[in-house]
N, C-alpha and C. Protein backbone atom coordinates (compact mmCIF):
# COMPACT_ATOMS: atom_id res chain seq x y z
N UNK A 1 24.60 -10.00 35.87
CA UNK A 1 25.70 -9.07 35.66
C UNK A 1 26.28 -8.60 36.99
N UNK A 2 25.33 -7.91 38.02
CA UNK A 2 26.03 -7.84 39.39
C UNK A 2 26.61 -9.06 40.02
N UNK A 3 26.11 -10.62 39.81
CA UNK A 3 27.19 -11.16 40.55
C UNK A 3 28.54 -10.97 39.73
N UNK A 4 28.70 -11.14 38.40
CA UNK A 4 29.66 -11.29 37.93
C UNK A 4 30.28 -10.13 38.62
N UNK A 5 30.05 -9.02 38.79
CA UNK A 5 31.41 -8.31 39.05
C UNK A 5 31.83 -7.96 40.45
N UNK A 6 30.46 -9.08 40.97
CA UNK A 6 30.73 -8.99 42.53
C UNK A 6 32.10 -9.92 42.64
N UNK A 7 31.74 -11.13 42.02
CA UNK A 7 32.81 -12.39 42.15
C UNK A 7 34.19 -11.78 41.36
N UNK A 8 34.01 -11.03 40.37
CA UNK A 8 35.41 -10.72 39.68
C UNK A 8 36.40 -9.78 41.26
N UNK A 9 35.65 -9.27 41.26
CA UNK A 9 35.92 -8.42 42.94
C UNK A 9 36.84 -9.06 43.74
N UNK A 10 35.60 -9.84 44.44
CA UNK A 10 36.19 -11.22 45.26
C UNK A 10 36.93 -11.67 44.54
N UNK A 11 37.09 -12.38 43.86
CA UNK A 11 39.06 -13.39 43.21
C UNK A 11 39.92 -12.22 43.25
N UNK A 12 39.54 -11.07 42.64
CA UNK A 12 40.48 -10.18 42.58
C UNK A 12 41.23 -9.71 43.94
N UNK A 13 40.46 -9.62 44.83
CA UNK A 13 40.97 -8.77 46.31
C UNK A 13 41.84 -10.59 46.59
N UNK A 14 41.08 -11.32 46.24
CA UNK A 14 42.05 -13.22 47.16
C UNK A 14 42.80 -13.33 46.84
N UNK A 15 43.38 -13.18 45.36
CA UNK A 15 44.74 -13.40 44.78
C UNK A 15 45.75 -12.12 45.38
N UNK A 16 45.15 -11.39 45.38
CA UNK A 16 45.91 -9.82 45.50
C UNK A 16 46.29 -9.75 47.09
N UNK A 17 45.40 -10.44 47.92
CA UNK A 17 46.25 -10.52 49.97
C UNK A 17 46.99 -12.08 49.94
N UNK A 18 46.61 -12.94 49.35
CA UNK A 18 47.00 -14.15 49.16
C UNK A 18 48.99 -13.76 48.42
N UNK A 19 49.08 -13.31 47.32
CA UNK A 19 50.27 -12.67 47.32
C UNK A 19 51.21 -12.01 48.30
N UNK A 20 50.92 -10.94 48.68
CA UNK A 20 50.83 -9.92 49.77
C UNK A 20 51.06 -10.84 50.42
N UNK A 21 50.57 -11.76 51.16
CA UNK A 21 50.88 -12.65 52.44
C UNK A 21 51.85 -13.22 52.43
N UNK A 22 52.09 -13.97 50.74
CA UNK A 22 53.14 -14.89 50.66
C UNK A 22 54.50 -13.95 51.05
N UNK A 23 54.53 -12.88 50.21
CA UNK A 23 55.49 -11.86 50.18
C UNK A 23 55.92 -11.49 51.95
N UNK A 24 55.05 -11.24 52.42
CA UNK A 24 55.49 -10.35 53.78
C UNK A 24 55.92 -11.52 54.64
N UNK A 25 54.96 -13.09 54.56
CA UNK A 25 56.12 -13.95 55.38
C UNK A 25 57.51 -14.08 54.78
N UNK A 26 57.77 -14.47 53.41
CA UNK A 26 59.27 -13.84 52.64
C UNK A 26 59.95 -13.28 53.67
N UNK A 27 59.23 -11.49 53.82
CA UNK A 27 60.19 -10.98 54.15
C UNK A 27 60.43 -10.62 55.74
N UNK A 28 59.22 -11.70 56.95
CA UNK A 28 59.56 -11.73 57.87
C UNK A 28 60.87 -13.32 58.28
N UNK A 29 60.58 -13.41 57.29
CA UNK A 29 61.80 -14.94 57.46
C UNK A 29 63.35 -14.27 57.28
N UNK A 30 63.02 -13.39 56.33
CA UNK A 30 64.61 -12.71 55.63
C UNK A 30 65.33 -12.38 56.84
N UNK A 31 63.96 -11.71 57.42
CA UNK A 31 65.10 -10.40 58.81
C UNK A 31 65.32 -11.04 59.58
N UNK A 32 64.42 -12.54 60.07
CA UNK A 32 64.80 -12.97 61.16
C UNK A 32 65.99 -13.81 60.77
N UNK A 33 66.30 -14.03 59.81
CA UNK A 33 67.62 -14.77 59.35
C UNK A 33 69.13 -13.71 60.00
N UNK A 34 68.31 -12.37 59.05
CA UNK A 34 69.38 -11.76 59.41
C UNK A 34 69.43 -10.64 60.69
N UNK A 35 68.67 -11.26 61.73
CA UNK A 35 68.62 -10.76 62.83
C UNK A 35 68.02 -9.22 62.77
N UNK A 36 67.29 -8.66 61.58
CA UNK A 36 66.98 -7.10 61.54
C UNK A 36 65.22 -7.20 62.19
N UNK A 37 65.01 -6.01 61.70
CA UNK A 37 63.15 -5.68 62.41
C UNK A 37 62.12 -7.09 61.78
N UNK A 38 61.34 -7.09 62.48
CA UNK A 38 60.26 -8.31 62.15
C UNK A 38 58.93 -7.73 62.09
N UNK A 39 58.30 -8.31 61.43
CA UNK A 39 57.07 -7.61 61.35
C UNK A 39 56.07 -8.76 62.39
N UNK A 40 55.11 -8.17 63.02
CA UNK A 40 54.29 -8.15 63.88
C UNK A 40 53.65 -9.41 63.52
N UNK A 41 53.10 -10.46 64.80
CA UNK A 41 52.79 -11.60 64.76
C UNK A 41 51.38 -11.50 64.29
N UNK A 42 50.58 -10.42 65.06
CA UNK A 42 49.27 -9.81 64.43
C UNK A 42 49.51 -9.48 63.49
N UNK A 43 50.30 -8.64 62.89
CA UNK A 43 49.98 -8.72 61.06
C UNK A 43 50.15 -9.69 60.48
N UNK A 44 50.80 -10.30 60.68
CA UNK A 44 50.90 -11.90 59.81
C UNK A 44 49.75 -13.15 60.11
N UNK A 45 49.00 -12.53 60.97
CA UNK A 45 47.65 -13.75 61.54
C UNK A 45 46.78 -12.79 60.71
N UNK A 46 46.91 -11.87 61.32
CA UNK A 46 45.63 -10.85 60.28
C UNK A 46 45.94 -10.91 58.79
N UNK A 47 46.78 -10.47 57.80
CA UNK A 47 46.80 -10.81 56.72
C UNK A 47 46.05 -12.60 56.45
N UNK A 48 46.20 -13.41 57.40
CA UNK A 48 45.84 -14.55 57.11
C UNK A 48 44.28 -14.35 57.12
N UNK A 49 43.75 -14.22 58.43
CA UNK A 49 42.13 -13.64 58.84
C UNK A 49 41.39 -12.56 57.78
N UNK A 50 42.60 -11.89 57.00
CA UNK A 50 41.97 -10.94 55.91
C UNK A 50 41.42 -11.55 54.52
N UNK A 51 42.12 -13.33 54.65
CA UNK A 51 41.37 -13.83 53.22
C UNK A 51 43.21 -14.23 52.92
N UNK A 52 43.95 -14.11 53.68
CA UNK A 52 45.09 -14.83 53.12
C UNK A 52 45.71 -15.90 53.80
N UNK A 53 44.98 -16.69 54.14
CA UNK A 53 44.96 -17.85 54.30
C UNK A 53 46.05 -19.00 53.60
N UNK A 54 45.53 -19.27 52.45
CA UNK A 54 46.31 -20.08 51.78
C UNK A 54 47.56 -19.32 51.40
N UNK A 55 47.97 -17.56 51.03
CA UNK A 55 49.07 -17.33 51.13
C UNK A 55 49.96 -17.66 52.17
N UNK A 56 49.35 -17.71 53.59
CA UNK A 56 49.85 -17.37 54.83
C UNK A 56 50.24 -19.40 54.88
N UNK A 57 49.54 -20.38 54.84
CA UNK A 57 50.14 -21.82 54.87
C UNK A 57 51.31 -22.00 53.66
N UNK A 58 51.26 -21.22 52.38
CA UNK A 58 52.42 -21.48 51.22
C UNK A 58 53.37 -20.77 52.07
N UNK A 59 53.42 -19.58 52.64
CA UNK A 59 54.84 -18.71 53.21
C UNK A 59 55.24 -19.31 54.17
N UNK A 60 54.49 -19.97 55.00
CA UNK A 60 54.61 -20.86 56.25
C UNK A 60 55.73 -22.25 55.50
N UNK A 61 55.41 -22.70 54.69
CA UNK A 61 56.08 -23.90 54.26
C UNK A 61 57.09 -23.62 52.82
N UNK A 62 57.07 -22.58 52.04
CA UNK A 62 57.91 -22.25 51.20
C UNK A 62 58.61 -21.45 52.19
N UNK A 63 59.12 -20.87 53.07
CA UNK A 63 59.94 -20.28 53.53
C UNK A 63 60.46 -20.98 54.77
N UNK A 64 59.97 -21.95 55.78
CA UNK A 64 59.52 -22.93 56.29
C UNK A 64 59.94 -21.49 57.72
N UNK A 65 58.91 -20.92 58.06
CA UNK A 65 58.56 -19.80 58.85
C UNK A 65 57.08 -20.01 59.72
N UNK A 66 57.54 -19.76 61.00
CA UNK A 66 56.37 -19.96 62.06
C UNK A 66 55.48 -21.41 61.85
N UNK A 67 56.38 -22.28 61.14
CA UNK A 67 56.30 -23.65 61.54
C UNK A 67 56.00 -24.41 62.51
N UNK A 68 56.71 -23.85 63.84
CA UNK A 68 56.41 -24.38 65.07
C UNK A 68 55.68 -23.45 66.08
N UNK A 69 55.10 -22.63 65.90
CA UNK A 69 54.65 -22.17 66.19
C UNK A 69 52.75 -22.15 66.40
N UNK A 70 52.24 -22.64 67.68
CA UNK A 70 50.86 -23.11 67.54
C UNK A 70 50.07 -21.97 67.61
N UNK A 71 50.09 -21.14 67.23
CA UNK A 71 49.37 -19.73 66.91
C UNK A 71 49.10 -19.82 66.01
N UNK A 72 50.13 -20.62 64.81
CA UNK A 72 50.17 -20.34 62.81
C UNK A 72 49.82 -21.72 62.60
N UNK A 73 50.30 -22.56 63.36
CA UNK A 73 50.21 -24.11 63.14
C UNK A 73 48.62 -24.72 62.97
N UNK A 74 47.78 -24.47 63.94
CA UNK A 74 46.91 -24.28 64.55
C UNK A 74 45.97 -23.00 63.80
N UNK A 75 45.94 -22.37 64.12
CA UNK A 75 45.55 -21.07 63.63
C UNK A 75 44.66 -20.23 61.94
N UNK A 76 45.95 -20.89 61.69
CA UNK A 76 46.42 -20.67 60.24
C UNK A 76 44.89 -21.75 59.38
N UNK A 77 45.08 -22.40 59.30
CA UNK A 77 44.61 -23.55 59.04
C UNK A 77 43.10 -23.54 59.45
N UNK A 78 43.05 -23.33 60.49
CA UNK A 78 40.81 -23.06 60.94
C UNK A 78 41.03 -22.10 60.19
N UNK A 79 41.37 -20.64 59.75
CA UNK A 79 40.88 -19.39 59.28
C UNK A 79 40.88 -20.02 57.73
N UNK A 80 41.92 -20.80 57.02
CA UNK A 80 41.53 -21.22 56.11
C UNK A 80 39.98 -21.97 56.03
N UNK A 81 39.78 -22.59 56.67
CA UNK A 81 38.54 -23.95 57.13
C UNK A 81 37.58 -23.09 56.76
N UNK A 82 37.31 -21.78 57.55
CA UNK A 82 36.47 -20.66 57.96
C UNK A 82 36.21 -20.29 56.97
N UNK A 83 37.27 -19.55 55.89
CA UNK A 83 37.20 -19.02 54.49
C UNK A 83 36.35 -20.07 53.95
N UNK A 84 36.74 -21.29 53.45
CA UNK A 84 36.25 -22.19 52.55
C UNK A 84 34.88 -22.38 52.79
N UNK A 85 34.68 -22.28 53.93
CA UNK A 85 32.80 -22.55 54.65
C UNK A 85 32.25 -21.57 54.51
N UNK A 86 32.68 -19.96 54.16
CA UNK A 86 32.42 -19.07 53.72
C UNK A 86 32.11 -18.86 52.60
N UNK A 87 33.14 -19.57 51.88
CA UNK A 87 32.45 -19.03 50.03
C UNK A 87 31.92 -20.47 49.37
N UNK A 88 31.42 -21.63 50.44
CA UNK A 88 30.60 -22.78 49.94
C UNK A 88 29.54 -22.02 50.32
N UNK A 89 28.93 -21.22 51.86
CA UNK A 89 27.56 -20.66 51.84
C UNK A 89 27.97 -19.63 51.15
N UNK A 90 28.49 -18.81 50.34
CA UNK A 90 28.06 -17.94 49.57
C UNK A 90 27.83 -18.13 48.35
N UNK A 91 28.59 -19.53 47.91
CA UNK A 91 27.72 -20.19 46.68
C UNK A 91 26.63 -20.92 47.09
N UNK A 92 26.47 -21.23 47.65
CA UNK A 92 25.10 -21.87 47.99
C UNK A 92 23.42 -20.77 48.28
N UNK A 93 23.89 -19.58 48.80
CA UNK A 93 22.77 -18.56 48.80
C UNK A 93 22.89 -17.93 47.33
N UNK A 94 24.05 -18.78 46.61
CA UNK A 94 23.50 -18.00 45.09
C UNK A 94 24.40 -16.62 44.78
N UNK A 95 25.55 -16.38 45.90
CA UNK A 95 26.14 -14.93 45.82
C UNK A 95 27.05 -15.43 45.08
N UNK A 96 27.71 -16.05 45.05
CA UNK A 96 29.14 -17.03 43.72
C UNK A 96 28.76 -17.74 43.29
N UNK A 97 29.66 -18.13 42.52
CA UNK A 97 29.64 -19.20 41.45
C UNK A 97 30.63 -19.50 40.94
N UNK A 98 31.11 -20.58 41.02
CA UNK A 98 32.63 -21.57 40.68
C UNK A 98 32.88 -21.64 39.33
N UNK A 99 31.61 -21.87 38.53
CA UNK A 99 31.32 -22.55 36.75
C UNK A 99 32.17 -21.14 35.92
C-alpha cells in the first residue's frame, strides 16, 4: 500500500512539471518572437533537472526553441538519461513498479 501511493505521487508530480515545462518553453518562444521579457535560461534547465525532462525535449521541438543551443541540445537529453537510470534503480531496489 505505501509503494502504491508513493508511485501515485511520483507520476503525479512527472506529469504535473513535465506540463509546466512544456507550457513555460511555449511561453519563452512567444516573447522571444515578440521581442518581450524571457524567462531565465536556469529556469528552463532547472524545470528540466526538476523531472521535466521529456517536457523540456517536446517544448524544445514542438515550439522548435533552444534548438541550437548546446546547453539544451546537449544538456537536455543526459538529465533525461539521468531520470530514466533513476527510476530503472528505483524499480529495481523494489521502490516502483511499472506493472
Amino acid at each position: 500500500m505505501e509503494h502504491s501511493i508513493l508511485q501515485t505521487v511520483l507520476w503525479s508530480y512527472l506529469i504535473c512539471i513535465n506540463i509546466i515545462t512544456i507550457a513555460v518553453y511555449g511561453i519563452d518562444k512567444r516573447s522571444a518572437v515578440r521581442g518581450k521579457w524571457r524567462i531565465r535560461v536556469s529556469t528552463l534547465l532547472g524545470l528540466a533537472a526538476a523531472g521535466g525532462s521529456v517536457g523540456a525535449l517536446l517544448g524544445m521541438h514542438l515550439f522548435h526553441h533552444k534548438t541550437r543551443k548546446k546547453k539544451f541540445t546537449i544538456g537536455v537529453p543526459l538529465m533525461l538519461a539521468a531520470q530514466i537510470l533513476l527510476l530503472f534503480f528505483l524499480a529495481k531496489a523494489g521502490l516502483l513498479f511499472f506493472a
